[in-house]
Protein backbone atom coordinates (compact mmCIF):
# COMPACT_ATOMS: atom_id res chain seq x y z
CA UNK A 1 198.18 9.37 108.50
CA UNK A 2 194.55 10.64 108.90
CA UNK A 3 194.93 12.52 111.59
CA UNK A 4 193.70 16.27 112.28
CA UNK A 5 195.18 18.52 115.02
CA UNK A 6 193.19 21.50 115.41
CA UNK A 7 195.96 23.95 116.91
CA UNK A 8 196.36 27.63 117.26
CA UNK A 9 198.13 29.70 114.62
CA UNK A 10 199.06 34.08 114.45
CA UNK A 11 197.94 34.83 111.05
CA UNK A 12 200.69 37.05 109.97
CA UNK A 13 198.94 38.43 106.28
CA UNK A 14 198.75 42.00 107.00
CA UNK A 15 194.98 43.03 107.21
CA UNK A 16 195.25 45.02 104.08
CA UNK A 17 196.30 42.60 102.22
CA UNK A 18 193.43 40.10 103.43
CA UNK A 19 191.00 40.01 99.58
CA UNK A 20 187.42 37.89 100.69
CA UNK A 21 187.92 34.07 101.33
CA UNK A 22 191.61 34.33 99.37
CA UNK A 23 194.13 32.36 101.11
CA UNK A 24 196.19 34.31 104.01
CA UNK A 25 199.33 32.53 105.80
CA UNK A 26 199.73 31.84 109.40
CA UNK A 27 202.55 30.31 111.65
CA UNK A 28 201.50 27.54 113.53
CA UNK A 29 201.45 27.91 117.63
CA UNK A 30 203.22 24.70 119.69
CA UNK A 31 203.62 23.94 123.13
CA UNK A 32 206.63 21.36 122.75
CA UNK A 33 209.63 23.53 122.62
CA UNK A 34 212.95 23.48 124.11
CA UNK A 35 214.57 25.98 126.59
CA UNK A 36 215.90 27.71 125.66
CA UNK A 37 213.24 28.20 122.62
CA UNK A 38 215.08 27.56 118.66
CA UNK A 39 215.62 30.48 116.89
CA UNK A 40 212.40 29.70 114.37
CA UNK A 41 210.32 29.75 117.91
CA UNK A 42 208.94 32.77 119.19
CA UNK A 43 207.61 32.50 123.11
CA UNK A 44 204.16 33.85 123.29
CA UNK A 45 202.38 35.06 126.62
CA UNK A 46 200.59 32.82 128.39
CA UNK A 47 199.06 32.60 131.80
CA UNK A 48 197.78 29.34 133.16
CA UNK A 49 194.01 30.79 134.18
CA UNK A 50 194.50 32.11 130.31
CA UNK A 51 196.48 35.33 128.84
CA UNK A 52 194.08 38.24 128.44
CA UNK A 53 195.54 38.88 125.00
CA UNK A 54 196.37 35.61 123.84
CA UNK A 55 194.53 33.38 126.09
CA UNK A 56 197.07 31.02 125.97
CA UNK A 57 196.93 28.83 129.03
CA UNK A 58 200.30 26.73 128.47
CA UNK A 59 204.08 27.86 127.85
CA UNK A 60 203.79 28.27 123.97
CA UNK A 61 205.64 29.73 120.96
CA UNK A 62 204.66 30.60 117.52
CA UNK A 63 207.17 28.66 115.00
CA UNK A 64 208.23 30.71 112.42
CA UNK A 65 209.50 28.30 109.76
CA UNK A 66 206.53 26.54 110.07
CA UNK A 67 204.33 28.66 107.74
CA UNK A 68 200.32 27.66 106.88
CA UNK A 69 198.45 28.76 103.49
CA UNK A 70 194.55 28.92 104.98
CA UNK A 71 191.42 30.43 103.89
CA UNK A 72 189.46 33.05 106.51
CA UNK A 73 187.06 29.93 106.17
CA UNK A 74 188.70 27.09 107.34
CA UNK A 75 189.42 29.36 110.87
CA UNK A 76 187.35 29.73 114.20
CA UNK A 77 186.77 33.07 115.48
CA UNK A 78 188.51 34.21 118.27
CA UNK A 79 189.11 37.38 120.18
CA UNK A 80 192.82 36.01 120.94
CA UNK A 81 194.96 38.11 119.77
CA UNK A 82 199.02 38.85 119.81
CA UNK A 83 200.44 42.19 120.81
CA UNK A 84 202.60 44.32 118.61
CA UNK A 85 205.99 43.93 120.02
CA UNK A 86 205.41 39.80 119.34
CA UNK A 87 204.15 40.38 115.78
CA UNK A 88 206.70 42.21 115.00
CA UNK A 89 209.51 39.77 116.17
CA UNK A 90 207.67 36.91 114.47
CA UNK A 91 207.41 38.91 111.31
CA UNK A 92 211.75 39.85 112.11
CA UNK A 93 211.97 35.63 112.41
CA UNK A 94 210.19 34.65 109.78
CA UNK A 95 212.34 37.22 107.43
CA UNK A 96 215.44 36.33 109.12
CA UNK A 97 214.73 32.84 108.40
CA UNK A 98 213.75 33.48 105.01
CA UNK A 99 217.06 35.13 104.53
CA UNK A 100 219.39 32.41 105.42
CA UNK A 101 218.01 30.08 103.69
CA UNK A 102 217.00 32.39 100.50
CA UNK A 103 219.43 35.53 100.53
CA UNK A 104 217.46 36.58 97.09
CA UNK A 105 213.89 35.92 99.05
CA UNK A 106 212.05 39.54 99.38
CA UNK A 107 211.20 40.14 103.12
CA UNK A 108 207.35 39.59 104.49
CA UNK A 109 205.63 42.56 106.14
């Protein structure tokens, strides 16, 4: 309809994989999520004066079936970023995800 939502996202394209202004994939960050979360939603930490990490100032999740094809370009810098342990259970989602619905799908890393 026209309309642009400028929103977080956890760009999960492992950095070595990252090839100058080539398009990298991202999950898109929400803040309208049920409790408790879906199973394609994984909470993120927040803190309402802002997470040091994420800086995330509202109860939010990263959805993991909703993937984004982006270039480096069409991103702000940030120095938000997620821990470990959350990467690696978005990653675990996303593949789980991609399993159910595509048993023959190969697994993202």
């Amino acid at each position: 309809n026209g309309f642009i939502k400028h929103r977080p996202v956890v760009i999960v394209t492992a950095t070595a994989d990252m090839i100058l202004d080539e398009p990298i994939v991202a999950v898109a960050v929400t803040t309208t999520f049920t409790e408790p979360p879906p199973r394609e939603c994984v909470p993120l930490p927040w803190d309402a004066r802002g997470h040091p990490a994420t800086r995330l100032r509202r109860r939010s999740a990263a959805v993991c079936n909703w993937l984004i094809e982006l270039r480096p370009s069409d991103t702000q810098p940030s120095d938000a970023y997620i821990p470990t342990k959350w990467i690696l259970r978005i990653i675990q989602t996303i593949n789980d995800i991609r399993q159910s619905s595509d048993p023959g799908h190969p697994p993202a890393r």
